[in-house]
N, C-alpha and C. Protein backbone atom coordinates (compact mmCIF):
# COMPACT_ATOMS: atom_id res chain seq x y z
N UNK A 1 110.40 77.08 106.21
CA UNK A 1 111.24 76.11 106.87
C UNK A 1 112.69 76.46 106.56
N UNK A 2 113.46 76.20 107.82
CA UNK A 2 114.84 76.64 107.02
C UNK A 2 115.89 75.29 107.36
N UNK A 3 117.31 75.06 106.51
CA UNK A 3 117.43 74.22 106.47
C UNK A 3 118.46 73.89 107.65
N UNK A 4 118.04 72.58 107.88
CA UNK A 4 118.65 71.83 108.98
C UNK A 4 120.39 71.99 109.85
N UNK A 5 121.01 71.77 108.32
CA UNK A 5 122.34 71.33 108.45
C UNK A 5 122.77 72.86 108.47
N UNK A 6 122.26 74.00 108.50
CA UNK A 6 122.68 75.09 108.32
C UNK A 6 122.62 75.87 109.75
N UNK A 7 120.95 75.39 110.28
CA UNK A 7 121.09 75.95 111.06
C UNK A 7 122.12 75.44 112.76
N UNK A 8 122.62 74.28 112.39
CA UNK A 8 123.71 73.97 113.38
C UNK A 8 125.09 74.48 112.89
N UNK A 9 124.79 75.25 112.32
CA UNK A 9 125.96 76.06 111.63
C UNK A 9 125.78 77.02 112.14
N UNK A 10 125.05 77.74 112.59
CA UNK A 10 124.44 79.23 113.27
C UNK A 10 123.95 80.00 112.03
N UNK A 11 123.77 79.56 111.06
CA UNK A 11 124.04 80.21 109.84
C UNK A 11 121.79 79.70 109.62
N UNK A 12 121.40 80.75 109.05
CA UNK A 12 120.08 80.82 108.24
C UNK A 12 119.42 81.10 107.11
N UNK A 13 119.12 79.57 106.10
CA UNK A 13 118.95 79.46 105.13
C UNK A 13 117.97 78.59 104.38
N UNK A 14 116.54 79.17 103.87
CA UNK A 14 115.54 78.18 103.58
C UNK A 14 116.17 77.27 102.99
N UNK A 15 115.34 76.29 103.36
CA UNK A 15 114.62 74.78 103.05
C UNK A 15 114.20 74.99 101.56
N UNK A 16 114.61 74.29 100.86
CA UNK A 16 114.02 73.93 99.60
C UNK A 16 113.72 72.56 99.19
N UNK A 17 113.97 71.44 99.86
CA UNK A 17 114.08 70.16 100.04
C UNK A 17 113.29 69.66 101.34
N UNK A 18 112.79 68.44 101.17
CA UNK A 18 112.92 67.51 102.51
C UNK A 18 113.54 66.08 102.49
N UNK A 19 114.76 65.99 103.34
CA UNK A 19 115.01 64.44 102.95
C UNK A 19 114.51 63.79 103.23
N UNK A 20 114.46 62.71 102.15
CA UNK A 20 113.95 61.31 102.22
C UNK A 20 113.81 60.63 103.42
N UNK A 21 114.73 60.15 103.89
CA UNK A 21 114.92 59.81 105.23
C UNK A 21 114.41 59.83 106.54
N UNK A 22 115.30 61.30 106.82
CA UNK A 22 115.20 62.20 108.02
C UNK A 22 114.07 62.92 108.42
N UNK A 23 113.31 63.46 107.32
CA UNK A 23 112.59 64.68 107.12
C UNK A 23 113.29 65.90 107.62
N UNK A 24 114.78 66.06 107.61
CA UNK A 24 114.87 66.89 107.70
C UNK A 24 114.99 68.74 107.05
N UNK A 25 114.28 69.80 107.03
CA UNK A 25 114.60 70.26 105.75
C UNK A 25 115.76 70.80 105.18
N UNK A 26 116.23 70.88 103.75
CA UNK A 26 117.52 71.06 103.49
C UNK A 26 117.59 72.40 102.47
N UNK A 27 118.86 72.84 102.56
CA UNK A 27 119.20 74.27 101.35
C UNK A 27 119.85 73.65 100.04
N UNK A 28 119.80 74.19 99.03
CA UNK A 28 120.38 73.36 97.88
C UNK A 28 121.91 73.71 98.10
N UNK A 29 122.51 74.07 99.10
CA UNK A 29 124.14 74.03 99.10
C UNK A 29 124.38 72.32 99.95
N UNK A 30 122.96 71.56 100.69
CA UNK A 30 123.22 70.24 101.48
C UNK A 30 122.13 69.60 100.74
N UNK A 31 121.55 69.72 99.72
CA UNK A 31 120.64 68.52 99.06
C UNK A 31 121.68 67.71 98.60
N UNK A 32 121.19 66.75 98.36
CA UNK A 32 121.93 65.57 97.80
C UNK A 32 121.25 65.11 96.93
N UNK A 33 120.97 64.82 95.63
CA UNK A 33 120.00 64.46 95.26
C UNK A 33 121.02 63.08 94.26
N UNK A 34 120.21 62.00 94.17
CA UNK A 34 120.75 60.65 93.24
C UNK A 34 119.56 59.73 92.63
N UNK A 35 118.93 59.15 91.58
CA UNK A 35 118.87 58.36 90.85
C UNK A 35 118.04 57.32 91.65
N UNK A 36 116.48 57.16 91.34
CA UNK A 36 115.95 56.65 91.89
C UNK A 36 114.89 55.30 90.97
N UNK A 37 115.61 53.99 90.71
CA UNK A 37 115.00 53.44 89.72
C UNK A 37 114.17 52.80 89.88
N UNK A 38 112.63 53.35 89.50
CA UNK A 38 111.11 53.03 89.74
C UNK A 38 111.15 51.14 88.81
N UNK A 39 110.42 50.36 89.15
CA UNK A 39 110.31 48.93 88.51
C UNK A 39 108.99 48.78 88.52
N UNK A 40 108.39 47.79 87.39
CA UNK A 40 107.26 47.26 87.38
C UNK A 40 107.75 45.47 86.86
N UNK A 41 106.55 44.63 87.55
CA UNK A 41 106.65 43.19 87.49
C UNK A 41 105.91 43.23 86.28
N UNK A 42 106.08 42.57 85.16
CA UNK A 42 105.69 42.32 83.72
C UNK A 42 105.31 40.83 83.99
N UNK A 43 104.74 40.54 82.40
CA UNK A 43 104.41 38.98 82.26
C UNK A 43 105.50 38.17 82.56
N UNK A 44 105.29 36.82 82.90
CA UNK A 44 106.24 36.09 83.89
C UNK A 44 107.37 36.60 85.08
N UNK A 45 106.53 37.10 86.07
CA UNK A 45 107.85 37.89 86.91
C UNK A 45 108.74 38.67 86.16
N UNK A 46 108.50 38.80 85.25
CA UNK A 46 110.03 39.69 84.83
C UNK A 46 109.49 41.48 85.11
N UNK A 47 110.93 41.69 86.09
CA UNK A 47 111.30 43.07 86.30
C UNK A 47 111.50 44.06 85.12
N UNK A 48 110.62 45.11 85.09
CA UNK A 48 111.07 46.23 83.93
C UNK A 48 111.77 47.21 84.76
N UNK A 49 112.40 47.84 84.25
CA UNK A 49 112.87 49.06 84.78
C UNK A 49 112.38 50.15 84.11
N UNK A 50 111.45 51.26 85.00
CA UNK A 50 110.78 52.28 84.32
C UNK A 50 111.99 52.96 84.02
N UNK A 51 112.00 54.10 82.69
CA UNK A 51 113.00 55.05 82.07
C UNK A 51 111.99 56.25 81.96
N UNK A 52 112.64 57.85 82.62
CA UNK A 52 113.78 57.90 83.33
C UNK A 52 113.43 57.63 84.61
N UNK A 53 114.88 57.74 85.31
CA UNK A 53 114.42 57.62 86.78
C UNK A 53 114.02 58.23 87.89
N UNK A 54 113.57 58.54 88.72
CA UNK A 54 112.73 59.62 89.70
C UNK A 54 114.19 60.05 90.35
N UNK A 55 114.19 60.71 91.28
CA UNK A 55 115.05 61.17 92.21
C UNK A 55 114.86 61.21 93.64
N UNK A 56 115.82 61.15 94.34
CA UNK A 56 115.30 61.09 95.66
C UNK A 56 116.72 62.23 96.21
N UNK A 57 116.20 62.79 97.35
CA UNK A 57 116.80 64.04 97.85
C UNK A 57 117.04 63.60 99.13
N UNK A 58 118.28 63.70 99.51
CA UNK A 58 118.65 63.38 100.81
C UNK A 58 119.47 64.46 101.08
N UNK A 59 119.44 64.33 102.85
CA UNK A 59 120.51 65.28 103.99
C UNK A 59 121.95 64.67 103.44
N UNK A 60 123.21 65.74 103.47
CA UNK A 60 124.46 65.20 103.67
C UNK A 60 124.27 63.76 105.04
N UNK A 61 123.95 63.68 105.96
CA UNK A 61 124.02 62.43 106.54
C UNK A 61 123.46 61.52 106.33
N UNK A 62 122.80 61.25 105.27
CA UNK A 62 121.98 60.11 104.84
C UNK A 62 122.56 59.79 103.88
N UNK A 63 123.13 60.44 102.90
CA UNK A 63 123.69 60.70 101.47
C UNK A 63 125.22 59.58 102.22
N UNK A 64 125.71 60.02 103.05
CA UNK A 64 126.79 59.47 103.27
C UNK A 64 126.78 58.21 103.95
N UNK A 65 125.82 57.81 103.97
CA UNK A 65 125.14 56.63 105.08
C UNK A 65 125.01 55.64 103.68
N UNK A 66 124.14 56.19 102.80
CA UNK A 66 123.41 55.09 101.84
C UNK A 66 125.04 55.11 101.28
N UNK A 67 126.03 55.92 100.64
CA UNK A 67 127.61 55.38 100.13
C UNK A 67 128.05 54.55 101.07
N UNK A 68 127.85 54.55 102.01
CA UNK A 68 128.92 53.65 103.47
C UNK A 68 128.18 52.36 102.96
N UNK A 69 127.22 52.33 102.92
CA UNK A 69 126.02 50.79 102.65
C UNK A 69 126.25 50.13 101.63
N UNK A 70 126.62 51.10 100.63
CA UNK A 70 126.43 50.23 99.51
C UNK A 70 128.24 49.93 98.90
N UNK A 71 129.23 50.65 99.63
CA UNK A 71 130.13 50.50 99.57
C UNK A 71 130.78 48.89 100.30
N UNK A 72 129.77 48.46 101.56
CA UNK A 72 129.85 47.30 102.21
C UNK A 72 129.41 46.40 101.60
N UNK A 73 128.48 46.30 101.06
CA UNK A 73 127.43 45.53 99.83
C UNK A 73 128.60 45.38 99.00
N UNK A 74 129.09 45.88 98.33
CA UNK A 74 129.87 45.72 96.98
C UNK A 74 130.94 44.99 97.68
N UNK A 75 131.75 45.20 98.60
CA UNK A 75 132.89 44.64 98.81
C UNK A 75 132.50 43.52 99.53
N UNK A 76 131.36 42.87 100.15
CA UNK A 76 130.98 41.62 100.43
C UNK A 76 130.48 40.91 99.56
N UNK A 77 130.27 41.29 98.25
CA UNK A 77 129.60 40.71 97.31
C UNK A 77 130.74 40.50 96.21
């Protein structure tokens, strides 16, 4: 597989990734990769947070999508 964002570049370069998202496949010069925090519900509802955290791999356009989101989130909150 080669990766996505490259090849609209004219440019050809395996896939080492698939994003999350998109499925699209990606080269490690456009992975994105960030911090993915797994939870379990404990006795009385209470939230644990599993340690460490998984990862999740996204396209540059998703990567910049989930910052736009959570950048709106924060400043409405």
């Amino acid at each position: 597989m080669n990766c996505f964002d490259c090849s609209t570049l004219g440019l050809s370069s395996d896939a080492v990734a698939v994003c999350a998202d998109c499925g699209a496949g990606i080269c490690p010069d456009h992975a994105r990769m960030s911090p993915r925090w797994l939870t379990y519900t404990a006795a009385i509802n209470r939230t644990v947070v599993v340690e460490p955290p998984a990862r999740t791999i996204r396209c540059p356009a998703y990567r910049s999508a989930w910052d736009a989101a959570a950048n709106c989130h924060a400043a409405a909150g």
